[in-house]
N, C-alpha and C. Protein backbone atom coordinates (compact mmCIF):
# COMPACT_ATOMS: atom_id res chain seq x y z
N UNK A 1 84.49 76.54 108.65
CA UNK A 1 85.89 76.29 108.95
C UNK A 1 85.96 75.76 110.37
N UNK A 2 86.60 74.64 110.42
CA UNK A 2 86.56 74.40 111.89
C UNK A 2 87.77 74.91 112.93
N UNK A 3 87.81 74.78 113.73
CA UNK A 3 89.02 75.00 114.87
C UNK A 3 90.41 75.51 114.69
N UNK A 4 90.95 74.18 114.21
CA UNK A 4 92.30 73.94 113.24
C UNK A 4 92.24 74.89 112.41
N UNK A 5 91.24 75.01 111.06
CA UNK A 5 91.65 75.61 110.14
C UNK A 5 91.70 77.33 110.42
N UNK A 6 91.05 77.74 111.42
CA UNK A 6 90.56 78.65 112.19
C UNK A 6 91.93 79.85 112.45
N UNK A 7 92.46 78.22 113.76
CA UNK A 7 93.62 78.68 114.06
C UNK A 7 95.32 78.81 112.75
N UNK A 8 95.03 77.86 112.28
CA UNK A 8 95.94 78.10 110.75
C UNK A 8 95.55 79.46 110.07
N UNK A 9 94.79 79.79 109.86
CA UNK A 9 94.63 81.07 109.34
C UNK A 9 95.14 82.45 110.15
N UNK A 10 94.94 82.43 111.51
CA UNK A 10 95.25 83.31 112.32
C UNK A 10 96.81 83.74 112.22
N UNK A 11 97.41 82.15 112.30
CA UNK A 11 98.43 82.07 112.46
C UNK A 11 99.59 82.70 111.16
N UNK A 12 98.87 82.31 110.17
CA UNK A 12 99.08 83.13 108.95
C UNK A 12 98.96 84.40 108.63
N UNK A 13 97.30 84.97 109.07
CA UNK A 13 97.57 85.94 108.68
C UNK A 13 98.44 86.92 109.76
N UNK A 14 98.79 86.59 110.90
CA UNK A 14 99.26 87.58 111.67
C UNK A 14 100.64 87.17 111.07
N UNK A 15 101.29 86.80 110.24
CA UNK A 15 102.82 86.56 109.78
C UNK A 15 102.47 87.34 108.75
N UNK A 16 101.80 87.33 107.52
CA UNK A 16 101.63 88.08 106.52
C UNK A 16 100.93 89.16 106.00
N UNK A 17 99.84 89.80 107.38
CA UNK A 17 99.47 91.02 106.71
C UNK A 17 99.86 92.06 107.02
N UNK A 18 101.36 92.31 107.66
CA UNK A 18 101.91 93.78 107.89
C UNK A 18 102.63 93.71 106.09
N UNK A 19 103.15 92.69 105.84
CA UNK A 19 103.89 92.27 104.49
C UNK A 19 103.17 92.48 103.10
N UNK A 20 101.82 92.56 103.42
CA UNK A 20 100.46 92.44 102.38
C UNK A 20 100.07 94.08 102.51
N UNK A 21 100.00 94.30 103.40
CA UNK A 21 99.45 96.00 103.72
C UNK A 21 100.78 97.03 102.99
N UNK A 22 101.78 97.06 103.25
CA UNK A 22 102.94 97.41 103.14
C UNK A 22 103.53 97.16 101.46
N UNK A 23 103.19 95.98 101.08
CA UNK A 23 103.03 96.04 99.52
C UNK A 23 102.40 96.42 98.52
N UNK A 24 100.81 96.41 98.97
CA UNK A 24 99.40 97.26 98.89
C UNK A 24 99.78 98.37 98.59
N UNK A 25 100.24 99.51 99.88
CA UNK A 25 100.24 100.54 100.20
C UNK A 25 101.33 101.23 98.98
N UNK A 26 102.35 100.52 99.20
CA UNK A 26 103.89 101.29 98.14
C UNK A 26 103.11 101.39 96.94
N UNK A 27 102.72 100.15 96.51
CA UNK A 27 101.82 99.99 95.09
C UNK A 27 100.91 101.11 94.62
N UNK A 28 99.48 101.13 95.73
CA UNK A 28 98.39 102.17 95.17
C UNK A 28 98.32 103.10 96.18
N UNK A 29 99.27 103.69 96.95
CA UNK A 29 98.74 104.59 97.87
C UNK A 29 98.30 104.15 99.36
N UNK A 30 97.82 105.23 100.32
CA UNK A 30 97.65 104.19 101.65
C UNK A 30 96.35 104.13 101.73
N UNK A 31 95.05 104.84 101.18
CA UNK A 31 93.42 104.31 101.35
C UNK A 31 93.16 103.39 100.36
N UNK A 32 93.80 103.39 98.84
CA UNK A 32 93.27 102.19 98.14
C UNK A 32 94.39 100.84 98.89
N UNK A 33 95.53 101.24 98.76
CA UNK A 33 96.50 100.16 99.47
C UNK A 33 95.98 99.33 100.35
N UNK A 34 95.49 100.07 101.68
CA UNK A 34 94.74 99.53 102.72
C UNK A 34 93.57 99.04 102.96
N UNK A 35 92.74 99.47 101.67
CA UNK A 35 91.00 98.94 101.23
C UNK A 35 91.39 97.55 100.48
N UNK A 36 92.48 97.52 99.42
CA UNK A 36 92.64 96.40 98.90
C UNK A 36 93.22 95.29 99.86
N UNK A 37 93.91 95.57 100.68
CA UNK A 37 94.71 94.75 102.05
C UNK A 37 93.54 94.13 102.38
N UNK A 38 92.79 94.75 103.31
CA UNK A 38 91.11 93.98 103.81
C UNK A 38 90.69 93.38 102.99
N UNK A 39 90.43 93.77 101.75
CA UNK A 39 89.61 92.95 100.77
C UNK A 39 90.49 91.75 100.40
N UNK A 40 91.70 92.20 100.67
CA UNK A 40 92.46 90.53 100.29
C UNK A 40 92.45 89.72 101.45
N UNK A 41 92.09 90.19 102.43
CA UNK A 41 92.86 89.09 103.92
C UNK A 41 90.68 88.65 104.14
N UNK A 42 90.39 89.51 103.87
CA UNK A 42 89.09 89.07 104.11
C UNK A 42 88.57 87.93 103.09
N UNK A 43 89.27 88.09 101.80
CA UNK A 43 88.98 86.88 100.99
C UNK A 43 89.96 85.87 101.20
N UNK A 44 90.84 85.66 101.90
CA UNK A 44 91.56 84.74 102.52
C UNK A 44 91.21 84.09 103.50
N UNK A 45 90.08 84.82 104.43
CA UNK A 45 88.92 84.38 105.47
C UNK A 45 88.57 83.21 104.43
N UNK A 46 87.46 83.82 103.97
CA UNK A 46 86.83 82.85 103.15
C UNK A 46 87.17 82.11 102.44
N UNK A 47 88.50 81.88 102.02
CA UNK A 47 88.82 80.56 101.05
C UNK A 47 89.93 79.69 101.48
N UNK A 48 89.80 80.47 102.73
CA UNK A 48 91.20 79.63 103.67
C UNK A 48 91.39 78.24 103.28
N UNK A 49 90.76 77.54 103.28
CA UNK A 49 90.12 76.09 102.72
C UNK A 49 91.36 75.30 102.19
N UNK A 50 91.07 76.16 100.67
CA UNK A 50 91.79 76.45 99.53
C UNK A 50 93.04 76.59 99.84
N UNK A 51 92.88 78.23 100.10
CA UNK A 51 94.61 78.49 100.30
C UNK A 51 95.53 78.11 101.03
N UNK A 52 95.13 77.43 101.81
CA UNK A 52 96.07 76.70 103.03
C UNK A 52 96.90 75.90 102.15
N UNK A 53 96.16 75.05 101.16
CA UNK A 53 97.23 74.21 100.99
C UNK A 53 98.39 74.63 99.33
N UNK A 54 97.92 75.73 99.00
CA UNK A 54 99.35 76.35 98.17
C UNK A 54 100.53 76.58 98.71
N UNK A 55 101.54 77.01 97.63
CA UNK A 55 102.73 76.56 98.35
C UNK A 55 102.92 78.50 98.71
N UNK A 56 102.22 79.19 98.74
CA UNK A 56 102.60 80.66 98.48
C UNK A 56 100.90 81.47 98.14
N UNK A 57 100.36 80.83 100.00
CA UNK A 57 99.05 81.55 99.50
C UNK A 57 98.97 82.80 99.90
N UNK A 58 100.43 83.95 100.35
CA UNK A 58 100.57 85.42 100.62
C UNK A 58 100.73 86.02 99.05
N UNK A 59 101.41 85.43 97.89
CA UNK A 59 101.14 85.79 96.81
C UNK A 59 99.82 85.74 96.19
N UNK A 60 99.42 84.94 96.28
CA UNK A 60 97.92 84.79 95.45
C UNK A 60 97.01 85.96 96.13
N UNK A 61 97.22 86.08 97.78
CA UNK A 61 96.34 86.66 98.14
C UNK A 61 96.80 88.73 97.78
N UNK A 62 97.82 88.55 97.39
CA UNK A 62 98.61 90.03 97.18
C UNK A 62 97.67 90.06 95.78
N UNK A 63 97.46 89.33 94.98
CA UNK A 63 97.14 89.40 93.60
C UNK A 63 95.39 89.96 93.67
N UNK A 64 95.01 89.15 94.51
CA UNK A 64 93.94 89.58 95.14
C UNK A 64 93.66 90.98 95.22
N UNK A 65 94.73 91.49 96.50
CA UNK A 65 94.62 93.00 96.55
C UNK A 65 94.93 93.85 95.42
N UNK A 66 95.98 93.20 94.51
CA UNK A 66 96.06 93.53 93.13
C UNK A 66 94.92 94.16 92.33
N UNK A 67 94.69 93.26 92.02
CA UNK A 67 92.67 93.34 91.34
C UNK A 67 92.17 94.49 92.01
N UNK A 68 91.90 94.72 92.97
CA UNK A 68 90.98 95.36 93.99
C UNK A 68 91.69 96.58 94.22
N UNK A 69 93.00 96.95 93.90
CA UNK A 69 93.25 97.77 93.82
C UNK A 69 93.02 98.79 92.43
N UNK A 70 93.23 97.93 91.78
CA UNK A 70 92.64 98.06 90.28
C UNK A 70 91.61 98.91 89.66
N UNK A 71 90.55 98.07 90.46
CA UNK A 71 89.47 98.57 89.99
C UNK A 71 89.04 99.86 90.38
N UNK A 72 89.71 100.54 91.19
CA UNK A 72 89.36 101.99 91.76
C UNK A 72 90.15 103.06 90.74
N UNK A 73 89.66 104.10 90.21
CA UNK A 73 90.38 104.55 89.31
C UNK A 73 91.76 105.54 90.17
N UNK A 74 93.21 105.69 90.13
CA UNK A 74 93.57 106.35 90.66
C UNK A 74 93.42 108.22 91.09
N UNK A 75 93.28 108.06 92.51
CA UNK A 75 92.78 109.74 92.84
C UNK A 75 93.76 109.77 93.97
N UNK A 76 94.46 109.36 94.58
CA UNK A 76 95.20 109.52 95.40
C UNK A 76 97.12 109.51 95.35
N UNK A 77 98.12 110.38 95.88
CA UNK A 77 98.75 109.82 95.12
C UNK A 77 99.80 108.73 95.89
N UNK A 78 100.72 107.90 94.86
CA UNK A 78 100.98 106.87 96.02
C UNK A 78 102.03 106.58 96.60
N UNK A 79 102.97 108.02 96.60
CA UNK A 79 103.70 108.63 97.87
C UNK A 79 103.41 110.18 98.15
N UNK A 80 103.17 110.17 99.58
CA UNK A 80 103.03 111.12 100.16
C UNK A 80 103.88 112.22 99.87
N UNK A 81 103.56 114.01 99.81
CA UNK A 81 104.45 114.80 99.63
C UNK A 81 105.32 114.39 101.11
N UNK A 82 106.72 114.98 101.24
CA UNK A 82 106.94 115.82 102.80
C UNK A 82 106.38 116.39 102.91
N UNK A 83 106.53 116.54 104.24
CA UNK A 83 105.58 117.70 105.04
C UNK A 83 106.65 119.13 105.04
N UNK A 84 106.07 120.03 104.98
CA UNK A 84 106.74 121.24 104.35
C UNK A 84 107.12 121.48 105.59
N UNK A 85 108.42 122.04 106.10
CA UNK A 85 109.60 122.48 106.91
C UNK A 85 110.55 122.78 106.43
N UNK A 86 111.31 123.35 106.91
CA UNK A 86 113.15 124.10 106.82
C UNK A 86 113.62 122.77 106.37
N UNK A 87 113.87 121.33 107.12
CA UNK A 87 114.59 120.27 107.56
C UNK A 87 113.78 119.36 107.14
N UNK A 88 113.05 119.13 105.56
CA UNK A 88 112.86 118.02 105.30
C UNK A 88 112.51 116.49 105.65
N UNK A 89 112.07 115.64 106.09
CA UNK A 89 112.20 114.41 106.89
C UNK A 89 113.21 113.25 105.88
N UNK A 90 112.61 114.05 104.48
CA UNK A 90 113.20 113.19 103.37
C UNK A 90 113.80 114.17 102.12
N UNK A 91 114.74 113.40 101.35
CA UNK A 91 115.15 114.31 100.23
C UNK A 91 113.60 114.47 99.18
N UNK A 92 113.32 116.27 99.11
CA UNK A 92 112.18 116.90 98.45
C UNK A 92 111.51 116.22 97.60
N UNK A 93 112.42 115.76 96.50
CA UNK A 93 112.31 115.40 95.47
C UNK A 93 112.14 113.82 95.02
N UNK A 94 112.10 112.63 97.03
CA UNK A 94 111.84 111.65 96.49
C UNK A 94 110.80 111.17 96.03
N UNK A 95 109.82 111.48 96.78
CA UNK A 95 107.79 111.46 96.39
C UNK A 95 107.92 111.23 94.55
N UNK A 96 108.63 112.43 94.20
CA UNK A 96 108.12 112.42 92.75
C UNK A 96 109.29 111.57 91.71
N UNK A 97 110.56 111.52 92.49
CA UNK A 97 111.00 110.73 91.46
C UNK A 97 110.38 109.17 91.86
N UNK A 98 109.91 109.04 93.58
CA UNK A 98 108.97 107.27 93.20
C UNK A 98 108.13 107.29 92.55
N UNK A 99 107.06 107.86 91.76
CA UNK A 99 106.32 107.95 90.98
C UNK A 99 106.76 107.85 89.62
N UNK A 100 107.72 107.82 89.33
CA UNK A 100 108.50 107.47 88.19
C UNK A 100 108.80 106.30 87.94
N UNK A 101 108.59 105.59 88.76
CA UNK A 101 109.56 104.03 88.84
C UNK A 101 107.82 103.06 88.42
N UNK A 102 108.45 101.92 87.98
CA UNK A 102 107.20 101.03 87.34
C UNK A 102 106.50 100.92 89.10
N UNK A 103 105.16 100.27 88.87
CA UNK A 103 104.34 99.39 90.19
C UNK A 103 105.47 98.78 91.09
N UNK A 104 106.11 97.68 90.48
CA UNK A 104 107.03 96.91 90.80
C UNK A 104 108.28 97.43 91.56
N UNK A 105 108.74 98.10 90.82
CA UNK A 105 110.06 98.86 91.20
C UNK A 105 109.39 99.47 92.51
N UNK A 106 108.50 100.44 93.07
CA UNK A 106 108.16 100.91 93.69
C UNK A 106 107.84 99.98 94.90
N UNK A 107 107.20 99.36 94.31
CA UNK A 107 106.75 98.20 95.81
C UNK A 107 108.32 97.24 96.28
N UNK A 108 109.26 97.11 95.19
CA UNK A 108 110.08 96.68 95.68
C UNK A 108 110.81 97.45 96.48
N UNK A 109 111.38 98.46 96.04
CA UNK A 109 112.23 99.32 96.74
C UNK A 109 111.44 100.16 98.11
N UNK A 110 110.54 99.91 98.07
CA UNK A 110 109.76 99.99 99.44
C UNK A 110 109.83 99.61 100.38
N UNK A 111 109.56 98.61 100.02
CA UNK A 111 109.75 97.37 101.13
C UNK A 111 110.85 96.84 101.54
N UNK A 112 111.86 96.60 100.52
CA UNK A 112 113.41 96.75 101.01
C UNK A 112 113.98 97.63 101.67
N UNK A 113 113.75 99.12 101.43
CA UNK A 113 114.73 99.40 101.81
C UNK A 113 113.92 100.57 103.34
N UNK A 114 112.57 100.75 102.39
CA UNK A 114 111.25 101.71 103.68
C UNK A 114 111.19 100.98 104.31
N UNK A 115 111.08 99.39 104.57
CA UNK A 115 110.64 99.16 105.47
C UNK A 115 111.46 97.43 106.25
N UNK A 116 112.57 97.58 105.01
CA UNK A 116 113.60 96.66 105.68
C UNK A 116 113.16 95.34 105.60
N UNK A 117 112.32 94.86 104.27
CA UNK A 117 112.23 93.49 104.35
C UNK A 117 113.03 93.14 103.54
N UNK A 118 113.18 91.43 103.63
CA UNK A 118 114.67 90.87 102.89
C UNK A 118 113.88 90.39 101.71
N UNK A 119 114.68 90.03 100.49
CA UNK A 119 114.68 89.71 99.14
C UNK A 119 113.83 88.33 99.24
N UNK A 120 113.89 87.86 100.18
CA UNK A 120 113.16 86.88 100.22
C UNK A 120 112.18 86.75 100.51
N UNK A 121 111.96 87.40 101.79
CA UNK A 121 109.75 87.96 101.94
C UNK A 121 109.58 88.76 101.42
N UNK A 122 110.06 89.83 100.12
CA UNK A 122 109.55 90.17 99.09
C UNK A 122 108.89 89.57 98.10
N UNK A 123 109.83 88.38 97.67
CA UNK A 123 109.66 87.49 96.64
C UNK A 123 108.30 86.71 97.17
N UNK A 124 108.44 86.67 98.20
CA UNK A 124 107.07 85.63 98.83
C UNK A 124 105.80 86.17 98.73
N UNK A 125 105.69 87.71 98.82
CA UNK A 125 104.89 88.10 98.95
C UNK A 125 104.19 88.55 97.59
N UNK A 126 105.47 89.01 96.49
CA UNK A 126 104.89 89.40 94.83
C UNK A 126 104.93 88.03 94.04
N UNK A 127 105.46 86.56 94.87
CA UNK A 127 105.21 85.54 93.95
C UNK A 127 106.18 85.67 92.93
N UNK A 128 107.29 85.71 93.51
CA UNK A 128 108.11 85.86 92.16
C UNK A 128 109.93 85.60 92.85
N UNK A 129 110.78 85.35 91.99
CA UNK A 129 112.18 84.46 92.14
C UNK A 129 112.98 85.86 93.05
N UNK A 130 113.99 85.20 93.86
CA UNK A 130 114.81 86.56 94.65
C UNK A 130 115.49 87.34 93.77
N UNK A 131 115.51 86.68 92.58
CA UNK A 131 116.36 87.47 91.38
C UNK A 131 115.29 88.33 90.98
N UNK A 132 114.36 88.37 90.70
CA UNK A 132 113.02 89.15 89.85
C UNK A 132 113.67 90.19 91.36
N UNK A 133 113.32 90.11 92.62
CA UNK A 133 113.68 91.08 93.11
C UNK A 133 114.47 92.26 92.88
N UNK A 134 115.66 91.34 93.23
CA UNK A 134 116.96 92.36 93.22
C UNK A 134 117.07 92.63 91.62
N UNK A 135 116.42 92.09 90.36
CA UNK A 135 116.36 92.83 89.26
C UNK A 135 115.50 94.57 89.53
N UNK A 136 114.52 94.23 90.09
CA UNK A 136 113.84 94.75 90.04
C UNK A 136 114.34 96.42 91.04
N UNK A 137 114.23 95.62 92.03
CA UNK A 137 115.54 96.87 92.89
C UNK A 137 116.81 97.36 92.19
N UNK A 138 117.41 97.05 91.36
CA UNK A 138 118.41 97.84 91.07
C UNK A 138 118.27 98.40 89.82
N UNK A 139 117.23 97.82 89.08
CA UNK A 139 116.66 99.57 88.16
C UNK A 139 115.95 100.60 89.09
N UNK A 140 115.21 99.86 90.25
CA UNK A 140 114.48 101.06 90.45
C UNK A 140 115.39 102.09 90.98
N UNK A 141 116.39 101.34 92.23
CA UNK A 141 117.38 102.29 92.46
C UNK A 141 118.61 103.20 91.68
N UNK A 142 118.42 102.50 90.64
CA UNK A 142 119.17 103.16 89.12
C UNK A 142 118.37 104.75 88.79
N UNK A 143 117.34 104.42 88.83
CA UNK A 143 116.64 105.62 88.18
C UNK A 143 116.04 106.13 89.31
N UNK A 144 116.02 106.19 90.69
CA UNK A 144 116.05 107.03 91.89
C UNK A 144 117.29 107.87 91.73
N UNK A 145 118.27 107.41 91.78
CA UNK A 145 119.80 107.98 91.59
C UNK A 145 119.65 109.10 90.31
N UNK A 146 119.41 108.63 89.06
CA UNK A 146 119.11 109.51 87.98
C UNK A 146 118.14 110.54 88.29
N UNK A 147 117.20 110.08 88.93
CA UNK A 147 116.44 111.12 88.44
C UNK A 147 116.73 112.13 89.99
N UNK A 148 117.33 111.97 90.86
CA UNK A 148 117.74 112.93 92.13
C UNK A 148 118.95 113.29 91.98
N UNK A 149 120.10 113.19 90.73
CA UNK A 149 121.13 113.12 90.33
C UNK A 149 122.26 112.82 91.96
N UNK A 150 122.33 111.38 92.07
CA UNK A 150 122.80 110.73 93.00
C UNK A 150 124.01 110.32 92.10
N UNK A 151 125.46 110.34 92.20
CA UNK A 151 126.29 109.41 91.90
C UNK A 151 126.88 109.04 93.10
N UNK A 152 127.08 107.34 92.74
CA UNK A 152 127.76 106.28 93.54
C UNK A 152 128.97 106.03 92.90
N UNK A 153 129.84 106.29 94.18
CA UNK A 153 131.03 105.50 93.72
C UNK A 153 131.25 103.86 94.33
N UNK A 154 131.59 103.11 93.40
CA UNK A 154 131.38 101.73 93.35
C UNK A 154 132.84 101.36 94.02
């Protein structure tokens, strides 16, 4: 890789792997999350080439961590309990109703709302339309509500 392509990559990945780690992580947990993150940005080293010139090479490379997350059988789980106190940090019962929600739902509503990214570097990052998003967010937040018996008044 020469210079240029060097610096194009840098420049990339320091825009997209807090976005890649963070989608990883909601997905499989934070040691496979974060093993698959490396293994994706590290195969983005190497095929930079390539991926430079897609129109959406933070998706392909998420798909990447996809796979690689995959292949590890799950042993971890992939939200943390709270930490046990009087005063909660979070409502008790969210850990287990996110574990309820599909891959998707989970990584979406993660990242939206844990960690405040917009519908649009979501979409960039799972390769998929701002609508697949916000579809996707408002079942998951449908059945967060159900299953913590949340009613909204509209």
């Amino acid at each position: 890789m020469d210079s240029d392509g060097m610096e194009s990559f840098l420049v990339w990945a320091e825009s997209a792997q807090d976005r890649l780690r963070y989608a990883l992580v909601a997905g499989y947990g934070k040691e496979r999350g974060l093993e698959a993150a490396n293994v994706a940005l590290s195969y983005a080293w190497k095929h930079w080439d390539r991926l430079s010139s897609m129109s959406n090479p933070v998706g392909y490379v998420y798909r990447v961590g996809q796979r690689e997350a995959s292949r590890v059988r799950r042993s971890d789980p992939v939200v943390f309990p709270a930490a046990s106190s009087e005063m909660p940090w979070v409502e008790p019962g969210l850990p287990s109703a996110l574990e309820e929600l599909t891959n998707r739902q989970r990584v979406v509503v993660t990242l939206v709302h844990g960690f405040g990214h917009s519908h649009r570097e979501v979409a960039a990052v799972l390769g998929v339309s701002t609508g697949s998003v916000q579809r996707h967010l408002e079942r998951g937040l449908r059945k967060l509500r159900d299953s913590l018996g949340v009613n909204v008044d509209v």
